[in-house]
N, C-alpha and C. Protein backbone atom coordinates (compact mmCIF):
# COMPACT_ATOMS: atom_id res chain seq x y z
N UNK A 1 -3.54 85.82 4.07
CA UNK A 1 -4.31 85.11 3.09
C UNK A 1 -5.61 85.86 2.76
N UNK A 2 -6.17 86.70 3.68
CA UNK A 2 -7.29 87.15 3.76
C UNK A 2 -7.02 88.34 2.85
N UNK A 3 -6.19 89.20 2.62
CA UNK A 3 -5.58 90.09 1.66
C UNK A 3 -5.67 89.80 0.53
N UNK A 4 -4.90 88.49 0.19
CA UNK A 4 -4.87 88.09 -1.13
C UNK A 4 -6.52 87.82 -1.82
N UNK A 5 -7.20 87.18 -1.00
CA UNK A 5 -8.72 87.03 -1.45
C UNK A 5 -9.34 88.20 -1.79
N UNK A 6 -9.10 89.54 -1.00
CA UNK A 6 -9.41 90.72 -1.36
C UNK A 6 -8.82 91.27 -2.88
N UNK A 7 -7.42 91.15 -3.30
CA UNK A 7 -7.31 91.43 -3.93
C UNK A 7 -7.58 90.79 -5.18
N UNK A 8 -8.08 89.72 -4.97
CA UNK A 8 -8.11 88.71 -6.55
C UNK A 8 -9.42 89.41 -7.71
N UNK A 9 -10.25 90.29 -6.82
CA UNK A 9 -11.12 90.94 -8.01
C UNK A 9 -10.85 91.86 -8.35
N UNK A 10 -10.04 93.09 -7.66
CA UNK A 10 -8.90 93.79 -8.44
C UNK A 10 -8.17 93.70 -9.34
N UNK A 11 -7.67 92.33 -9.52
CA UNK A 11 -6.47 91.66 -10.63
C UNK A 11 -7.35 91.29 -11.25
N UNK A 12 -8.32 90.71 -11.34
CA UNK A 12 -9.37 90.06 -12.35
C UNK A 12 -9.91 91.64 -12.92
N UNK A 13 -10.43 92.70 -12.78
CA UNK A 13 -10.75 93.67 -13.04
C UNK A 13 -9.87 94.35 -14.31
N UNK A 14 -8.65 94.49 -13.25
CA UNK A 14 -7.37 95.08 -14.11
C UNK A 14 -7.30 94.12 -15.49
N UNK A 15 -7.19 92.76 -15.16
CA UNK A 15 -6.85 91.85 -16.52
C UNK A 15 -8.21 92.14 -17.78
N UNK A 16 -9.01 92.29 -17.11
CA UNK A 16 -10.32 92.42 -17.91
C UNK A 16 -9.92 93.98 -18.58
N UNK A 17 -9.80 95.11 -18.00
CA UNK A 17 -9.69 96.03 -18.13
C UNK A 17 -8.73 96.24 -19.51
N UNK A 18 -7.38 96.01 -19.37
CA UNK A 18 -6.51 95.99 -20.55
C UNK A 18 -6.63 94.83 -21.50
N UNK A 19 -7.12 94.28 -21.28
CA UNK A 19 -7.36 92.99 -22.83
C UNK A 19 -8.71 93.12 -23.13
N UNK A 20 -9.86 94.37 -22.62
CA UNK A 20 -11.21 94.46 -23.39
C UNK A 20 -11.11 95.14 -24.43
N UNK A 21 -11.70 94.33 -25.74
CA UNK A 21 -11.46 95.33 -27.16
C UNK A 21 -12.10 96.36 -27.30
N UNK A 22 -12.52 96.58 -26.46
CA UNK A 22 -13.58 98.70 -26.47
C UNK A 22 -12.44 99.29 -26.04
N UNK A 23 -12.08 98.82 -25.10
CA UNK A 23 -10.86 99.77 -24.48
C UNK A 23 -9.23 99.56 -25.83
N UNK A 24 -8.73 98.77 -26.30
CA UNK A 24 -7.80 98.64 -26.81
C UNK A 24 -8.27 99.00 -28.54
N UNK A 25 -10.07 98.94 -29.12
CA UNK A 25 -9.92 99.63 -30.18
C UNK A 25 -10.37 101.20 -29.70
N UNK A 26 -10.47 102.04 -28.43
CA UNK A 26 -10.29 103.07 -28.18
C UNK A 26 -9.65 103.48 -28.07
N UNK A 27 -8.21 102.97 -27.60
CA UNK A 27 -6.64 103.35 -27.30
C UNK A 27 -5.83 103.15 -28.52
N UNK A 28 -6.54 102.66 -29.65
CA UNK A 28 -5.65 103.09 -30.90
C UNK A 28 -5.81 104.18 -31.64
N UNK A 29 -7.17 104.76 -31.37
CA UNK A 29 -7.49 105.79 -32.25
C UNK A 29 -7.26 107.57 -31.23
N UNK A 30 -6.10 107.30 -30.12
CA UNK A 30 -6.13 107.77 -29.19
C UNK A 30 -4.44 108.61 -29.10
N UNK A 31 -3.97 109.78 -28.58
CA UNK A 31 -3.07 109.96 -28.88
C UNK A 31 -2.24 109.14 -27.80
N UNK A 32 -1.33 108.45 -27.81
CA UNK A 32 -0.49 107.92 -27.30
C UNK A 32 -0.06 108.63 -25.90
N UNK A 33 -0.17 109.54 -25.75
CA UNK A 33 0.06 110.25 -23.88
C UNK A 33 -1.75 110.32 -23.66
N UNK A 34 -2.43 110.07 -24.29
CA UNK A 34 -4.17 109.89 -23.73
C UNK A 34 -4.43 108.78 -23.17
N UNK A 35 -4.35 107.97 -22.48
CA UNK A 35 -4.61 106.88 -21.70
C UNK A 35 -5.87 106.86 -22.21
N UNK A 36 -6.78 105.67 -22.84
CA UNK A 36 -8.24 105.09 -22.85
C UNK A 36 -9.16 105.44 -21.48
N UNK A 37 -10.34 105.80 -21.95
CA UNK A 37 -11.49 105.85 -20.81
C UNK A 37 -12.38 104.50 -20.82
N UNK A 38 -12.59 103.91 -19.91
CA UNK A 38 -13.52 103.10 -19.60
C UNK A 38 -14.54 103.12 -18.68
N UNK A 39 -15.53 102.02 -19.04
CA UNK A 39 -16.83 101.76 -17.94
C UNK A 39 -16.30 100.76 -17.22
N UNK A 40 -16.42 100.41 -16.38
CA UNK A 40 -16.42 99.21 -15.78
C UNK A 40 -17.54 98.72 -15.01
N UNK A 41 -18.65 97.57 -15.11
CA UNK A 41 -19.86 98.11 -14.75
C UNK A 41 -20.47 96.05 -13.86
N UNK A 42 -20.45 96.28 -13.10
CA UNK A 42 -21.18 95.14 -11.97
C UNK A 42 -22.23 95.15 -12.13
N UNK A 43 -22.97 93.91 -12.47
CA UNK A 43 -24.14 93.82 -12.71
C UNK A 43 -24.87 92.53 -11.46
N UNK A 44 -25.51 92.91 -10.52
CA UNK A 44 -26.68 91.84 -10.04
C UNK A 44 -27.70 91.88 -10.43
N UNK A 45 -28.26 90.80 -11.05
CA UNK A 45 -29.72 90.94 -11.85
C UNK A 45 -30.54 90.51 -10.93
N UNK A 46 -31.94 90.92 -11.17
CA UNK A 46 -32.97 90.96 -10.20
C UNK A 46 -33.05 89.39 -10.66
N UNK A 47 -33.55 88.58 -9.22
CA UNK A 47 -33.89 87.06 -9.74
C UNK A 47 -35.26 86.73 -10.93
N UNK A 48 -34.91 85.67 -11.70
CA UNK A 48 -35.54 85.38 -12.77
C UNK A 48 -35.43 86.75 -13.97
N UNK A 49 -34.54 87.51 -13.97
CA UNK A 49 -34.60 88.40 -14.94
C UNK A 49 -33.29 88.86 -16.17
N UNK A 50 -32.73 87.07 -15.85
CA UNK A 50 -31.38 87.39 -16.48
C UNK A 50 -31.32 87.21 -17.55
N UNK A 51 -32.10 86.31 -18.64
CA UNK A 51 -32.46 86.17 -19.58
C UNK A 51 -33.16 87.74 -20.31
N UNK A 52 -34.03 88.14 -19.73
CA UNK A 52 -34.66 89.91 -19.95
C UNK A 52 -33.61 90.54 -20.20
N UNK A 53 -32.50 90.32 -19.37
CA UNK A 53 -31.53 91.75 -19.07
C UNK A 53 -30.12 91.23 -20.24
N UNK A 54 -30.17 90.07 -20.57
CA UNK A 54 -29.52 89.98 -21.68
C UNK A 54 -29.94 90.18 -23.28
N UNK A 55 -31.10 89.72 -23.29
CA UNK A 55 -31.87 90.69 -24.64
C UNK A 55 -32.04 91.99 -24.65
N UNK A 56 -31.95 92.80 -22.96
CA UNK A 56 -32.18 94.57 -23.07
C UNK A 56 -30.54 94.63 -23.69
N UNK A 57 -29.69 93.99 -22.84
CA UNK A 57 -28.02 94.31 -23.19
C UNK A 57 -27.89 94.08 -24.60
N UNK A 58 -28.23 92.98 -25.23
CA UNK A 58 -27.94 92.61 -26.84
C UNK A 58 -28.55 93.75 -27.36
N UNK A 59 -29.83 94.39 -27.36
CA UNK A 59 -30.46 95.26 -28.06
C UNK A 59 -29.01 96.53 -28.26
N UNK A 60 -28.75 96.77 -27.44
CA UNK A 60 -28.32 97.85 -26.69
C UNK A 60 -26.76 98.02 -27.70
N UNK A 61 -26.26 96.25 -27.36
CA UNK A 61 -24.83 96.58 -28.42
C UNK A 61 -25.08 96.72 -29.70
N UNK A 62 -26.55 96.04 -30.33
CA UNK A 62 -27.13 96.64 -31.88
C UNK A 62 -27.18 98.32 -32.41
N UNK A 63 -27.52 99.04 -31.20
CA UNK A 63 -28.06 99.92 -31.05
C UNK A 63 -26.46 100.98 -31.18
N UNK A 64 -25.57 100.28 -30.34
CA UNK A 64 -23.97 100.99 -30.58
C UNK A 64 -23.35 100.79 -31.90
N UNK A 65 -23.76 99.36 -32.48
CA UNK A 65 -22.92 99.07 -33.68
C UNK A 65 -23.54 100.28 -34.59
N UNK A 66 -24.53 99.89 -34.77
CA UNK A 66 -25.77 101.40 -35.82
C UNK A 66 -25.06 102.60 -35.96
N UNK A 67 -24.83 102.69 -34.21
CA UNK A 67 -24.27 104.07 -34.10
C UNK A 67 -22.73 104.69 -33.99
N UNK A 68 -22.05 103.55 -34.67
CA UNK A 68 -20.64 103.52 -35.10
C UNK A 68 -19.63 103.34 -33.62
N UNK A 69 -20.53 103.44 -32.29
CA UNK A 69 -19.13 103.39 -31.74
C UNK A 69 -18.87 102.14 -31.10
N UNK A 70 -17.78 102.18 -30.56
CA UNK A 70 -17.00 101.01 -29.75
C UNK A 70 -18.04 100.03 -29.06
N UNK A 71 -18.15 98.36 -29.02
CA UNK A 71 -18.83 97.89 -28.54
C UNK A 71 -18.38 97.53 -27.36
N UNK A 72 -19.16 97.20 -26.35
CA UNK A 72 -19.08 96.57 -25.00
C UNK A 72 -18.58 95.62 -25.00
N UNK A 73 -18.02 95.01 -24.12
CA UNK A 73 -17.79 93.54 -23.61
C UNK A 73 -18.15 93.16 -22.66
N UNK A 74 -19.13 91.65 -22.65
CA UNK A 74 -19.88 91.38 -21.53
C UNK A 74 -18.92 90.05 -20.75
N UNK A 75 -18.73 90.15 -19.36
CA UNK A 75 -18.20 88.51 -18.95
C UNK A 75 -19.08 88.07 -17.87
N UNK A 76 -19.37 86.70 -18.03
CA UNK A 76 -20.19 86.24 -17.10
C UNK A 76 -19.58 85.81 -15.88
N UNK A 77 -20.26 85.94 -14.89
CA UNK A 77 -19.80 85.32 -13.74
C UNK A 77 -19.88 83.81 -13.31
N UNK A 78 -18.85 83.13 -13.43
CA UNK A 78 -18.30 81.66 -13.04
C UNK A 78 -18.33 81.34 -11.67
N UNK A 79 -17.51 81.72 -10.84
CA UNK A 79 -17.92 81.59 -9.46
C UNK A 79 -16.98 82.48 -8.53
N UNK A 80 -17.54 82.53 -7.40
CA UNK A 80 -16.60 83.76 -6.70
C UNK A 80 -17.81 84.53 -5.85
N UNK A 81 -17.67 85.88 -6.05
CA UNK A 81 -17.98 87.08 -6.05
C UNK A 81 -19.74 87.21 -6.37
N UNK A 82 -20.61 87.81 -5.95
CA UNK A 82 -21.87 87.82 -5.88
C UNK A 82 -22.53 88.63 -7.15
N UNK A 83 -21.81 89.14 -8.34
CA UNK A 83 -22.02 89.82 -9.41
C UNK A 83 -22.34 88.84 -10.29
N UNK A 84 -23.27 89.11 -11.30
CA UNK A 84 -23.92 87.78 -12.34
C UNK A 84 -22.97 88.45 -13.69
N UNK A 85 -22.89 89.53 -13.99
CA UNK A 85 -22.11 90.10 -15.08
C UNK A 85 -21.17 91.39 -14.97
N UNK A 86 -20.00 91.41 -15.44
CA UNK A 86 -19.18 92.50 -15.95
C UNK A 86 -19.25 93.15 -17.20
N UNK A 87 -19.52 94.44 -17.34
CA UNK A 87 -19.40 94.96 -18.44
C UNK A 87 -18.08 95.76 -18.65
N UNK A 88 -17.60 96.21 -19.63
CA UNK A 88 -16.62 97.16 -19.85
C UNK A 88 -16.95 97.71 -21.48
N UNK A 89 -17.16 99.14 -20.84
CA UNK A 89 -17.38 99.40 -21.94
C UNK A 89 -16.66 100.84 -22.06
N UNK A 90 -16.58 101.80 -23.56
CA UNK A 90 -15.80 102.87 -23.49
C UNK A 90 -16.46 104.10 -23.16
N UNK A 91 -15.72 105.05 -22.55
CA UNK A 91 -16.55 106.55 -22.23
C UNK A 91 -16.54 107.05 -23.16
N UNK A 92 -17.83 107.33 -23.81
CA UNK A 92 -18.49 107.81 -25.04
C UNK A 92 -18.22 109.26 -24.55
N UNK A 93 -18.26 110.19 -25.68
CA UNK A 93 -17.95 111.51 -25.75
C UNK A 93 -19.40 111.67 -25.90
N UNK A 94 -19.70 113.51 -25.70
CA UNK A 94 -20.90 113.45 -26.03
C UNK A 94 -22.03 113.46 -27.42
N UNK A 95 -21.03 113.40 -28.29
CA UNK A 95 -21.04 113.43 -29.21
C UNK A 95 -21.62 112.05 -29.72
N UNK A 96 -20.59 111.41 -29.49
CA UNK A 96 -21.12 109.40 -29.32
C UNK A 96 -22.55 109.74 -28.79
N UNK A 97 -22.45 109.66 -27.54
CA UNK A 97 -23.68 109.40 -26.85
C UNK A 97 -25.14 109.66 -27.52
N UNK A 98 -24.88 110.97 -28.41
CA UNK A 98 -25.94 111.44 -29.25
C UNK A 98 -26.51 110.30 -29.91
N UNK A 99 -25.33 110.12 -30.97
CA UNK A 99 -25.32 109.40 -31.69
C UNK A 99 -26.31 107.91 -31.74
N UNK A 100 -25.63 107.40 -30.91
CA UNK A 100 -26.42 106.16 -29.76
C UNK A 100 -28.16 106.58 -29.04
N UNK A 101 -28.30 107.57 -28.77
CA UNK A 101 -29.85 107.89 -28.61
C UNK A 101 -30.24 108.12 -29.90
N UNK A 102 -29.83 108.79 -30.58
CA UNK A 102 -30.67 108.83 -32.36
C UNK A 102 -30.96 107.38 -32.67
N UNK A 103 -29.66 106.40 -32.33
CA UNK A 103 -30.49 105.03 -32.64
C UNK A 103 -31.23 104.37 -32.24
N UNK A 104 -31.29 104.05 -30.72
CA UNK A 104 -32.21 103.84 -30.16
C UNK A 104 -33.92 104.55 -29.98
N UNK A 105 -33.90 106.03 -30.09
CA UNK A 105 -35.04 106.18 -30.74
C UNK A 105 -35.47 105.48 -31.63
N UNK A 106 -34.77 105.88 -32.81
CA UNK A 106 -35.29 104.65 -34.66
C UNK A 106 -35.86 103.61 -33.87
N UNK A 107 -35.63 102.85 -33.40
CA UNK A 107 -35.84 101.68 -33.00
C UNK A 107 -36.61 101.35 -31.73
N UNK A 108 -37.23 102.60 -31.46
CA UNK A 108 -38.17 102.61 -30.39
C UNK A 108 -38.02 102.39 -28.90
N UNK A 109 -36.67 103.09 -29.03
CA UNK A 109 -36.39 102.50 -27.28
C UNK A 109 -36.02 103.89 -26.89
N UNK A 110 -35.89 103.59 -25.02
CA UNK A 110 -36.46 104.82 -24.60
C UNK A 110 -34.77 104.92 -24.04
N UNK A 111 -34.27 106.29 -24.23
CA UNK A 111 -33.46 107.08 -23.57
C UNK A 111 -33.25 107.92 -22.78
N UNK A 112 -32.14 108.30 -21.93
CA UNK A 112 -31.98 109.42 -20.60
C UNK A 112 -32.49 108.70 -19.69
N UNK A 113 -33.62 109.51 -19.18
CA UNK A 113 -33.62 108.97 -17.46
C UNK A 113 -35.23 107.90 -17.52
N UNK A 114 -36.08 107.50 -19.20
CA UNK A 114 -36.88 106.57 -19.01
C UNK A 114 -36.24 105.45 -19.45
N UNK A 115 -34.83 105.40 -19.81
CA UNK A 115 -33.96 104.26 -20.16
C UNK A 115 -33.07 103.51 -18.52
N UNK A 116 -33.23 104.66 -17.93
CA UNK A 116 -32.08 104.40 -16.53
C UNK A 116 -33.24 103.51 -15.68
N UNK A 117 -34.36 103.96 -15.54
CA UNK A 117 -36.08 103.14 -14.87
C UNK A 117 -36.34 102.30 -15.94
N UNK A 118 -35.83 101.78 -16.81
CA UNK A 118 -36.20 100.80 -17.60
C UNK A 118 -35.24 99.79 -16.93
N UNK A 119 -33.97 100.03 -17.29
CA UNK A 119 -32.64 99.29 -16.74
C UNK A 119 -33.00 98.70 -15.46
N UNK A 120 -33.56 99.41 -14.53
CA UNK A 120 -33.56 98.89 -12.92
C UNK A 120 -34.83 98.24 -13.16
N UNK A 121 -35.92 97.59 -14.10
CA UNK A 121 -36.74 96.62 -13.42
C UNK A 121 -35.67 95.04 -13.83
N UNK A 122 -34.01 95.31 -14.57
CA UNK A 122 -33.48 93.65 -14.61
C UNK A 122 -32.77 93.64 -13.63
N UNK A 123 -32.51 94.63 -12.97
CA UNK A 123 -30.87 94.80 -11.72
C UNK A 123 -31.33 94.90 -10.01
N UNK A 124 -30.99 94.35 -9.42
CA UNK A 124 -31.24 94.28 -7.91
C UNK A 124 -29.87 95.48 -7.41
N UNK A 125 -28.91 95.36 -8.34
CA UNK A 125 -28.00 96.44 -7.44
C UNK A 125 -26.52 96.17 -8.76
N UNK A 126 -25.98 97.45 -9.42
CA UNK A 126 -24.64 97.71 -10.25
C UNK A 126 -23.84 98.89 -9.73
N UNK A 127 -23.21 98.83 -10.34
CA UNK A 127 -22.04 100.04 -10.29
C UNK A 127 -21.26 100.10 -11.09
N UNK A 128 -20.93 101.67 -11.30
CA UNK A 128 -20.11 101.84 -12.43
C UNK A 128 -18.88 102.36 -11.90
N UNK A 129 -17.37 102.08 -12.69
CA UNK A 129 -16.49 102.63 -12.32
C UNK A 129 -15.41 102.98 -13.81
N UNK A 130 -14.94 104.79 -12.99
CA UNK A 130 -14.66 105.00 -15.05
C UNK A 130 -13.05 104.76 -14.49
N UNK A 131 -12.30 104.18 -15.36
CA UNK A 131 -10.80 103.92 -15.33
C UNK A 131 -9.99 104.17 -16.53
N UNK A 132 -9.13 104.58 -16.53
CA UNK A 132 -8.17 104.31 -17.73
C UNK A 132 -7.11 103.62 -18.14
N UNK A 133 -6.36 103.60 -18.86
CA UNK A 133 -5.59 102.45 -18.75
C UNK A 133 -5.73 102.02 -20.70
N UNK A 134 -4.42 101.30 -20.56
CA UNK A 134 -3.17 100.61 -19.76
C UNK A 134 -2.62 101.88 -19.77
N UNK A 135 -2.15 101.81 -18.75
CA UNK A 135 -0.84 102.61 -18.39
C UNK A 135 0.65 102.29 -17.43
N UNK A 136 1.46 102.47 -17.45
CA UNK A 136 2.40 101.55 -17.16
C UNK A 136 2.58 102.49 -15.61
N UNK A 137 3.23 102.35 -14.82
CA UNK A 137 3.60 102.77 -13.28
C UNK A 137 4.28 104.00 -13.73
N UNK A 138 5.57 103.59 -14.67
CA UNK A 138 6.26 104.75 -14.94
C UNK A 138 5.17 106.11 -15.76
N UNK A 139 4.35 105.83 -16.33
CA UNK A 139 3.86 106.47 -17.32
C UNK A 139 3.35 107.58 -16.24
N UNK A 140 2.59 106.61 -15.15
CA UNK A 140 1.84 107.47 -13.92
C UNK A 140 2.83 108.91 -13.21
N UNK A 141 3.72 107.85 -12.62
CA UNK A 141 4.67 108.71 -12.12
C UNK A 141 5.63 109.46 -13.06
N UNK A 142 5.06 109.99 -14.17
CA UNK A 142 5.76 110.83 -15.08
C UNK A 142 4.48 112.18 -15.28
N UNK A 143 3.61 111.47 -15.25
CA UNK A 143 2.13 112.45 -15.23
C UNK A 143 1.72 112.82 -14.14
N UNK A 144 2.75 112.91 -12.81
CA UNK A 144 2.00 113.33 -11.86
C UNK A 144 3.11 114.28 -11.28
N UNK A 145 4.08 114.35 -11.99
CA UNK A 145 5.15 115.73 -12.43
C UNK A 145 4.74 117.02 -12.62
């Protein structure tokens, strides 16, 4: 039983993972043997700062739309697991990424590493994890030929 409890945020992950629309409008514009890149991103917000860290996040998907690419998807945490939010979002090329700091400059916000010390006065502790997907079992064990 103690297994199964382990695994239930794995399956919640995975389900999140293939039905997030960053990832599925990235995997259309994608060649069909390219499996989608993703973020997958745990968020604990520092106490009293969750409200802050959702206006830095809203800014942030303004700031992607501007800059043409794929938006994030945020899910809140219901109950369970000690994380206040999930993000999933797509692995920007670097090209994107540019893109996305040109806007956020315009708009007066700070990028690179005074954006990463901005981020940590809403977060007590995240993590990121890059995945791809969907991909089917067979697909795997055909790519590892």
């Amino acid at each position: 039983m103690n297994r199964l409890f382990r695994l239930i945020p794995l399956l919640l992950l995975a389900v999140i993972f293939f039905t997030s629309p960053p990832v599925r409008a990235q995997m259309s514009r994608q060649d069909a043997k390219q499996p989608a890149r993703a973020r997958i991103s745990l968020y604990r917000v520092a106490p009293g700062k969750h409200l802050e860290f959702l206006k830095w996040m809203a800014e942030n998907d303004a700031v992607d739309k501007e800059a043409g690419v794929p938006a994030s998807t945020l899910y809140a945490h219901l109950d369970g697991d000690s994380w206040d939010f999930l993000g999933v979002a797509p692995d920007l090329s670097r090209d994107q990424q540019a893109k996305v700091d040109e806007a956020a400059r315009k708009r007066g916000r700070k990028t690179g590493f005074p954006a990463s010390l901005e981020f940590r006065t809403f977060v007590t502790w995240h993590t990121d994890t890059f995945a791809m997907g969907p991909v089917s079992a067979a697909d795997l064990v055909a790519a590892s030929k």
